[in-house]
Structure formats: structure tokens, C-alpha cells
C-alpha atoms as a PDB file:
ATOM      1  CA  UNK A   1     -37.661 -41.542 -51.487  1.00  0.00           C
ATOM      2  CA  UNK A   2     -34.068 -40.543 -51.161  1.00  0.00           C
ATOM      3  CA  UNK A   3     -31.555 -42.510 -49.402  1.00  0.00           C
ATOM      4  CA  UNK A   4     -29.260 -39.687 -47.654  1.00  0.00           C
ATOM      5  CA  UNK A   5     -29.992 -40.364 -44.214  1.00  0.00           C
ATOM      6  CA  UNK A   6     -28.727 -44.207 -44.438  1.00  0.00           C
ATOM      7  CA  UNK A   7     -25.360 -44.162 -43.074  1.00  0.00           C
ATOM      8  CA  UNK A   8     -24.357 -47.402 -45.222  1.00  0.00           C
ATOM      9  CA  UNK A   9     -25.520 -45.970 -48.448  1.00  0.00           C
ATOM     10  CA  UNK A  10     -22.977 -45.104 -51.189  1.00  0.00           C
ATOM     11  CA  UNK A  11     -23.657 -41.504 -52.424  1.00  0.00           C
ATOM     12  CA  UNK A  12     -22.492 -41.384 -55.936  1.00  0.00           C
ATOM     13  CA  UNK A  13     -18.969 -39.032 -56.045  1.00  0.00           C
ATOM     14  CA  UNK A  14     -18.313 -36.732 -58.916  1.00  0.00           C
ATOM     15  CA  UNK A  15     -15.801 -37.425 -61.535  1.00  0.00           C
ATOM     16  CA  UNK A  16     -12.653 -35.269 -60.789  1.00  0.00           C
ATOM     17  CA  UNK A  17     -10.406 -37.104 -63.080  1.00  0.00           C
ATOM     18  CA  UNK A  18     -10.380 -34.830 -65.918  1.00  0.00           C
ATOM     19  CA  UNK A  19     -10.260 -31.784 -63.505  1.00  0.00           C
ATOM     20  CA  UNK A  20      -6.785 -32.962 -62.147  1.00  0.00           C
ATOM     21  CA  UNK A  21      -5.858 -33.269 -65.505  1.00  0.00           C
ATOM     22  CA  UNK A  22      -5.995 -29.922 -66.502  1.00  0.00           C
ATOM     23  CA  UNK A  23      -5.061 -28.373 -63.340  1.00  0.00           C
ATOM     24  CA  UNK A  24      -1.867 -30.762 -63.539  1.00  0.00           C
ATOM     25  CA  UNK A  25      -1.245 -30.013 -67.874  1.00  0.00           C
ATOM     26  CA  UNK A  26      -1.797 -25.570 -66.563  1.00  0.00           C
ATOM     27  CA  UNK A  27       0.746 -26.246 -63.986  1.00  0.00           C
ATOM     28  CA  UNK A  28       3.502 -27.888 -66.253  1.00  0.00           C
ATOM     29  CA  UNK A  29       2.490 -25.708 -69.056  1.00  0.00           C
ATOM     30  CA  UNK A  30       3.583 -22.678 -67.077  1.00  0.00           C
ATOM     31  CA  UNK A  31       6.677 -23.902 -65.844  1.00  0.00           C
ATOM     32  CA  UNK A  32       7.906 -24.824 -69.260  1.00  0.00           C
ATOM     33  CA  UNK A  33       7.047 -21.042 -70.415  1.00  0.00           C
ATOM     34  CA  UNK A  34       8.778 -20.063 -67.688  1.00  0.00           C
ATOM     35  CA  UNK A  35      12.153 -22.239 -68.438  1.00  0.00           C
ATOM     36  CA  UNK A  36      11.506 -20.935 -71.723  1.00  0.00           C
ATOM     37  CA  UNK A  37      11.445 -17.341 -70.621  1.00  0.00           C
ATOM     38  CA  UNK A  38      14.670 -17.306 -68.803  1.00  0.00           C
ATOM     39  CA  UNK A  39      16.883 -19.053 -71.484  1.00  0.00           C
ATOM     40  CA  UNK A  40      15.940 -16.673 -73.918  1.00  0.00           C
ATOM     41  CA  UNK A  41      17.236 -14.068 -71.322  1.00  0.00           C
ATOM     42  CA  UNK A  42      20.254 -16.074 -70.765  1.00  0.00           C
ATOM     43  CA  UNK A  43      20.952 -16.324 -74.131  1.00  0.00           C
ATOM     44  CA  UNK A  44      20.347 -12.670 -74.761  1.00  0.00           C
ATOM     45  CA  UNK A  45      22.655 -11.981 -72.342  1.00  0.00           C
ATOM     46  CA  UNK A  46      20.371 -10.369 -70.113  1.00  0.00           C
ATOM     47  CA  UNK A  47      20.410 -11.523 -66.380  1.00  0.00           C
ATOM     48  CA  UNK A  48      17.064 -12.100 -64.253  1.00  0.00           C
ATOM     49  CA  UNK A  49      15.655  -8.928 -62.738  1.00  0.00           C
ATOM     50  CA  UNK A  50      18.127  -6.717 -64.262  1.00  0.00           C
ATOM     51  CA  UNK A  51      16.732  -3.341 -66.196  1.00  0.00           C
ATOM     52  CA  UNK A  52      17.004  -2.976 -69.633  1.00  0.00           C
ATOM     53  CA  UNK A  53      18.907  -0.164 -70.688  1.00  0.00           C
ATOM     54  CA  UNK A  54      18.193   1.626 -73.594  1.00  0.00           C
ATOM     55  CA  UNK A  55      20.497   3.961 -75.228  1.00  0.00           C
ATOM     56  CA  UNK A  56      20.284   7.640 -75.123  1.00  0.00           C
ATOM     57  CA  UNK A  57      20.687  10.178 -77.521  1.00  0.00           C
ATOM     58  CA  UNK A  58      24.369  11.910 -77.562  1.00  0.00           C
ATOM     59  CA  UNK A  59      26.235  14.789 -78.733  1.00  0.00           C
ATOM     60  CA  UNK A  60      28.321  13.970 -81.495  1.00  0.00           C
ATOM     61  CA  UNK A  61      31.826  15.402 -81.060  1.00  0.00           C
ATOM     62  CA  UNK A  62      34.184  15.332 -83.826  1.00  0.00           C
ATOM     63  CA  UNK A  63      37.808  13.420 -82.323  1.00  0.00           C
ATOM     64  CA  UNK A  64      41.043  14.835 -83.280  1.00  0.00           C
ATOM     65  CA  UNK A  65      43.257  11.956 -84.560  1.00  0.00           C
ATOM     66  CA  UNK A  66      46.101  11.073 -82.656  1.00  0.00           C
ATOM     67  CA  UNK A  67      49.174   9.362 -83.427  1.00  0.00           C
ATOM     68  CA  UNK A  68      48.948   5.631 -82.165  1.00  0.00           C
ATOM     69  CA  UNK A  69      50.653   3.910 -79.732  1.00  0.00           C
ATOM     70  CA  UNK A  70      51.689   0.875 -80.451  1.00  0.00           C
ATOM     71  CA  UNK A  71      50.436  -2.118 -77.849  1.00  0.00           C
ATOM     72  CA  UNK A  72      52.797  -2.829 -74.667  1.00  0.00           C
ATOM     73  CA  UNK A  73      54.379  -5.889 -75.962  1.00  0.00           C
ATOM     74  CA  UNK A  74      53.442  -8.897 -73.893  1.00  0.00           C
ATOM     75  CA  UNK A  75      55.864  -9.830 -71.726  1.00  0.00           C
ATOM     76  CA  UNK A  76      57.259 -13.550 -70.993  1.00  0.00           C
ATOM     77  CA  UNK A  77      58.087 -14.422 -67.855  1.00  0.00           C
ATOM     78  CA  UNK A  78      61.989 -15.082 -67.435  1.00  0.00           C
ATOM     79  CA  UNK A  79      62.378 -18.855 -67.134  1.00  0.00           C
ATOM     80  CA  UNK A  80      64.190 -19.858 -63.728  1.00  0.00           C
ATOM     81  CA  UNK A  81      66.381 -22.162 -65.690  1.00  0.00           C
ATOM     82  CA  UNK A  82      66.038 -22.015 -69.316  1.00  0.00           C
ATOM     83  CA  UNK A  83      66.261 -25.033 -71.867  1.00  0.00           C
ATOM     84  CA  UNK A  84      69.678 -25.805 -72.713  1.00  0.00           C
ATOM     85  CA  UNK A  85      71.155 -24.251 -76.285  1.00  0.00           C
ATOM     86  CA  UNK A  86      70.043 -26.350 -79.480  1.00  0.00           C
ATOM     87  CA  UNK A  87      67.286 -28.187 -77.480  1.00  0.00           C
ATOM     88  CA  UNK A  88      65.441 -30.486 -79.568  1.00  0.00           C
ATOM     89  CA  UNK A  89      61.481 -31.052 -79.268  1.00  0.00           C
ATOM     90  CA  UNK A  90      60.654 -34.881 -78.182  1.00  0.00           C
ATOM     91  CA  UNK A  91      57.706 -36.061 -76.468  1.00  0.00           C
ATOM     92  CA  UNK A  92      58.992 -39.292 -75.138  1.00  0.00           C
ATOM     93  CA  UNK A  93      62.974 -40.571 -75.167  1.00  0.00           C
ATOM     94  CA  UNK A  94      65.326 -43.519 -73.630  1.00  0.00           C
ATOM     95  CA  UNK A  95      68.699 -43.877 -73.272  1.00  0.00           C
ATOM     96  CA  UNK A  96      71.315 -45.218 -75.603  1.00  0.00           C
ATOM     97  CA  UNK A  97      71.250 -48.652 -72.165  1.00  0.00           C
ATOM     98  CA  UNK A  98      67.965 -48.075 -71.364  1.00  0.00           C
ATOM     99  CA  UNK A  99      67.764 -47.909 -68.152  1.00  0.00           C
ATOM    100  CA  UNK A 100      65.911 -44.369 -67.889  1.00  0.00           C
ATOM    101  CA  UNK A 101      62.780 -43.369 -69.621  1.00  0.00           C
ATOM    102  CA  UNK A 102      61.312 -40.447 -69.865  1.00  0.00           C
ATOM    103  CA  UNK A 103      58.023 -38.690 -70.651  1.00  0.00           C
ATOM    104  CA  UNK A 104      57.169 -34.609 -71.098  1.00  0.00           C
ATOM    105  CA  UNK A 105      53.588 -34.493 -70.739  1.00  0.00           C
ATOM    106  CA  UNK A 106      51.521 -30.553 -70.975  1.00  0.00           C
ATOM    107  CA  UNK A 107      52.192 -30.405 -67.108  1.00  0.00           C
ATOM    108  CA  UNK A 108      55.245 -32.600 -65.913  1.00  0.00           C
ATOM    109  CA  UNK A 109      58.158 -34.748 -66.927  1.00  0.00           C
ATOM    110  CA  UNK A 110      58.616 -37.864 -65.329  1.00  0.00           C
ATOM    111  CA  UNK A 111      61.549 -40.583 -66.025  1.00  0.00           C
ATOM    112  CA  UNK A 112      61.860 -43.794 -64.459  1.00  0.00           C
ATOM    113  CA  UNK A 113      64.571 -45.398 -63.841  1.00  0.00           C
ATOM    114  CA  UNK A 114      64.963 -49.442 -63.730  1.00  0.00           C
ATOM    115  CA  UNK A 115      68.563 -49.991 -62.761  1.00  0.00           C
ATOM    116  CA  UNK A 116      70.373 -48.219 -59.936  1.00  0.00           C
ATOM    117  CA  UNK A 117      72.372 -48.494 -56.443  1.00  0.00           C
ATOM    118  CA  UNK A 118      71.186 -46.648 -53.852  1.00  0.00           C
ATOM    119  CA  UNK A 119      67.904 -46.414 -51.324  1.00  0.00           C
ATOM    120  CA  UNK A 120      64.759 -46.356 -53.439  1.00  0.00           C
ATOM    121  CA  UNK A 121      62.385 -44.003 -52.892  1.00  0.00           C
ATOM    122  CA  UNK A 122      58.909 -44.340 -51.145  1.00  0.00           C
ATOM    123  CA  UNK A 123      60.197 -48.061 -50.594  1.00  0.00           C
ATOM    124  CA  UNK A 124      60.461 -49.080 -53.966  1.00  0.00           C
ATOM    125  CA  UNK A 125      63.114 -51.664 -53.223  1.00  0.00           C
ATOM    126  CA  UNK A 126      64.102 -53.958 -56.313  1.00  0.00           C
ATOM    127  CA  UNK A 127      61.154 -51.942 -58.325  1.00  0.00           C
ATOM    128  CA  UNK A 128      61.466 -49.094 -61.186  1.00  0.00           C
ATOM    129  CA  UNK A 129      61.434 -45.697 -59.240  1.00  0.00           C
ATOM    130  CA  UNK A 130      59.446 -42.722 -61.169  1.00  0.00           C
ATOM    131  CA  UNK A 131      60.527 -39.491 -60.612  1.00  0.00           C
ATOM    132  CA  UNK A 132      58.098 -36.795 -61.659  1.00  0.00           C
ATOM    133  CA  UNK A 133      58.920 -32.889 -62.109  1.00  0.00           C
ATOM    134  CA  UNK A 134      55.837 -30.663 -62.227  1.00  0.00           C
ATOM    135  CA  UNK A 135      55.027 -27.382 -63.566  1.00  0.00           C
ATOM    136  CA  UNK A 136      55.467 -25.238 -60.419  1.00  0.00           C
ATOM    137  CA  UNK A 137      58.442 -26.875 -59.482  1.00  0.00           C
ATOM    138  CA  UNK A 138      57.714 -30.126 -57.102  1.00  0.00           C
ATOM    139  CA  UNK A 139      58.774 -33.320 -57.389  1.00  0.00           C
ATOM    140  CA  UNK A 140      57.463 -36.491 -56.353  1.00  0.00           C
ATOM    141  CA  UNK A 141      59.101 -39.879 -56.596  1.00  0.00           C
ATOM    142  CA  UNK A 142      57.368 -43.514 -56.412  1.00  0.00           C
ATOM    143  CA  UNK A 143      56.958 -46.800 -57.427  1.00  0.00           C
ATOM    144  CA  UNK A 144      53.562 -46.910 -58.224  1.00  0.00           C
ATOM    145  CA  UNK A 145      53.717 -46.346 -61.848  1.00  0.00           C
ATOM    146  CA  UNK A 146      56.546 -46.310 -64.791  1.00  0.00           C
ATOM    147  CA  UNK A 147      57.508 -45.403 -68.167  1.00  0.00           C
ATOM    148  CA  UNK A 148      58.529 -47.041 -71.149  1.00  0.00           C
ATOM    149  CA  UNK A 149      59.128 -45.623 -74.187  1.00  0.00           C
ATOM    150  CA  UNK A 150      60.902 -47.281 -77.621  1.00  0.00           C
ATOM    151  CA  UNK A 151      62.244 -43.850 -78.435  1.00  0.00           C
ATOM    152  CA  UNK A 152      66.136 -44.257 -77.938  1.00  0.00           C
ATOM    153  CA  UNK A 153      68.409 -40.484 -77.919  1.00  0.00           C
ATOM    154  CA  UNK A 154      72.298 -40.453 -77.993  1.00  0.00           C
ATOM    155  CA  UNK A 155      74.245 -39.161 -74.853  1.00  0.00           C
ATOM    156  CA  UNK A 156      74.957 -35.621 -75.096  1.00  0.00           C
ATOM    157  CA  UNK A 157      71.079 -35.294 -76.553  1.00  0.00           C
ATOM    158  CA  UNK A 158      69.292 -31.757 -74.965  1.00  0.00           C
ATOM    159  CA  UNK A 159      65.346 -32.051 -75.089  1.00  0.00           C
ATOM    160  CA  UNK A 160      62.826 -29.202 -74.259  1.00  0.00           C
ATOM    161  CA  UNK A 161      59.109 -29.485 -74.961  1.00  0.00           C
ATOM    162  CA  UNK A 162      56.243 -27.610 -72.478  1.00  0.00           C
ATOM    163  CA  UNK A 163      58.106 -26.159 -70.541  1.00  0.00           C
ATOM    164  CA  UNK A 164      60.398 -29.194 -69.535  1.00  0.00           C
ATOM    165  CA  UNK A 165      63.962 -29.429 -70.233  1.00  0.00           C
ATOM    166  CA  UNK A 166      66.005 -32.777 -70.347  1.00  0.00           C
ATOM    167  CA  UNK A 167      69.744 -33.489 -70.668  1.00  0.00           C
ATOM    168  CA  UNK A 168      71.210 -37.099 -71.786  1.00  0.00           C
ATOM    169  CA  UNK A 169      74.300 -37.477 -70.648  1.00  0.00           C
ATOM    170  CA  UNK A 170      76.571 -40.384 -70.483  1.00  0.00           C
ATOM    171  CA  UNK A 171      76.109 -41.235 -66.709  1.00  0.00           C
ATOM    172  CA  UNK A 172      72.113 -40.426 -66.447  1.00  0.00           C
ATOM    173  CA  UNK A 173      69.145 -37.681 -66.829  1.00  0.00           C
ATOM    174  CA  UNK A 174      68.286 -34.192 -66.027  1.00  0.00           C
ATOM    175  CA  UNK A 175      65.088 -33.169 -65.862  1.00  0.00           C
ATOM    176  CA  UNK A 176      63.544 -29.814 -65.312  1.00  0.00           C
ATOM    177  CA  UNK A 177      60.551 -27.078 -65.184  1.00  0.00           C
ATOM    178  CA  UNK A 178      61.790 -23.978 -67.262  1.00  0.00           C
ATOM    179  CA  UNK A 179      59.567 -21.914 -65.313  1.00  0.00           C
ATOM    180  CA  UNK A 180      60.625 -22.952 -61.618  1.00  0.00           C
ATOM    181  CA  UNK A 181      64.083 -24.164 -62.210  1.00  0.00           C
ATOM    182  CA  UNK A 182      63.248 -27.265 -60.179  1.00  0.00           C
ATOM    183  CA  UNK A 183      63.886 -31.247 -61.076  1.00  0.00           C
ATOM    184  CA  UNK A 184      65.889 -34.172 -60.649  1.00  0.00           C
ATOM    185  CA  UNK A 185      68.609 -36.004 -62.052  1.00  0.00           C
ATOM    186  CA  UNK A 186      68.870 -40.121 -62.002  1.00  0.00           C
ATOM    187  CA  UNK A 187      71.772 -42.063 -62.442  1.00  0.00           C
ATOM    188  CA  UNK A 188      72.692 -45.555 -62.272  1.00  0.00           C
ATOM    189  CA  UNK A 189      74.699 -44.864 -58.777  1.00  0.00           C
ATOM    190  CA  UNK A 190      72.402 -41.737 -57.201  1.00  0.00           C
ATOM    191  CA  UNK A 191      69.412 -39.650 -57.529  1.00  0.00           C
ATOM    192  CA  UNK A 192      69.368 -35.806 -56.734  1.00  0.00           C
ATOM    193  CA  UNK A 193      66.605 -33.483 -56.233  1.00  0.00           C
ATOM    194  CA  UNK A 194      67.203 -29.970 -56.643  1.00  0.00           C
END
């Protein structure tokens, strides 16, 4: 006698385990087909959903030759304020007293100065002030970081290097950006933004 009208008795449930299983292993088979699918379109160059066109037969034509032209040449942009005559290439340089050092990096200059008489700026009172020219032309001064370099130039020294210039003279620094024209100059008794 069966037992299926007792409420309390435990009716034996089929094993689905193995079902899951495979339902779960179809499911992540397909989506790594699919991933697989559209990087070989990627990779082919082919974007999702787009047709594929197939070439078509043409008429051949024969071309009469032409003289060639020779290529527009590329032209430079004028700089603002070029590097001075018989520039020299330097990454990094100090002064002959070295109180000013400077940097050219790919996309500014920046020289800090560690001596000099007159309002910091950003309230750098009593602390080296960095001035920093950029590519585009603006310049930002502060206190929050410096630069030291070992490299010492002679007064009278012209550097250019990425589009920076820099002039050494006897009383302080020039910096600029070729392309914009814009930078500073530092000395001992003022600073000058231009």
C-alpha cells in the first residue's frame, strides 16, 4: 500500500543535479562562442551587424600618366617667440650662484628660484618659489614643489629643448614656450610674467 495520501510522508524527489549542470556548462558554452565570434570580427575589422561587401567586377580603363606633383610641404607653425640664435640643447641647468634651477620637461619649463627680494608668490614666504611655463603659454607659480639640478651653465648661456627656450644672464632667467611666446623671468630682486 502506497503512502501518498500521508501528509507527513517524504516522497522521494528526483535528482536534478546533473540536469543543472548541463543546462549551466550549454549556457557558458554559448557565451564563450559568442565572445569568440565577435573578436574574430573585431579583429577582422568588420563591425557587428554591418554587411559584407564583396567586390564587383569593373571595367578596366587604361590611365594616361601624368606628370606628378610633388606633396604640399608640411608646414610649421611660426613660433611666437623663437629660441634665441646658437641655442644649445640641455635638459636640466643652474646658474654659475645657484640660486635658480631649471628643468625643460616634453610639456613645460619650470625654474625655481631659492634666493630673492620681493613678495613670494602663492605665499611662499622664506620658501623656494617654482615658476612653471607650459606649452600653450600659462604660467603658474608656487611653493609646493622645487628643482634642483647639479648641472651648472655660464651667464650669457641660451638653451632651447621642446619647445622651451631659456636665457642665462648675469642678473637671472628667462624662460619661454616657442610656440606661445609666453614665460617668466626670475631674478634675485623681481619676478616678471609676460
Amino acid at each position: 500500500m502506497s503512502n501518498d495520501w500521508l501528509p507527513d510522508s517524504k516522497q522521494p524527489t528526483p535528482n536534478r543535479g546533473p540536469l543543472y549542470f548541463f543546462i549551466a556548462a550549454a549556457v557558458l558554452l554559448f557565451v564563450v562562442v559568442l565572445i569568440l565570434v565577435f573578436q574574430h570580427m573585431i579583429r577582422s575589422g568588420r563591425d557587428v551587424g554591418t554587411d559584407i561587401k564583396r567586390p564587383t567586377a569593373r571595367a578596366t580603363t587604361t590611365a594616361t600618366p601624368t606628370t606628378p606633383t610633388a606633396p604640399a610641404a608640411p608646414t610649421t607653425p611660426t613660433p611666437a617667440r623663437p629660441a634665441p640664435e646658437g641655442a644649445i640643447e640641455a635638459a636640466a641647468f643652474t646658474t654659475p650662484a645657484q640660486n635658480i634651477h631649471c628643468r625643460i620637461n616634453s610639456d613645460n619649463a619650470e625654474c625655481s628660484i631659492y634666493a630673492y627680494d620681493y613678495p613670494s608668490p602663492g605665499q611662499c614666504e622664506g620658501v623656494t618659489a617654482t615658476y612653471v611655463v607650459h606649452t600653450e603659454g600659462d604660467v603658474d607659480a608656487d611653493c609646493r614643489h622645487f628643482v634642483r639640478t647639479p648641472d651648472v651653465f655660464e651667464y650669457g648661456t641660451k638653451i632651447a629643448k621642446n619647445g622651451f627656450a631659456c636665457a642665462l644672464e648675469q642678473d637671472g632667467v628667462t624662460c619661454w614656450s616657442t610656440k606661445s611666446g609666453r614665460g617668466f623671468e626670475l631674478k634675485r630682486a623681481a619676478d616678471r610674467i609676460f
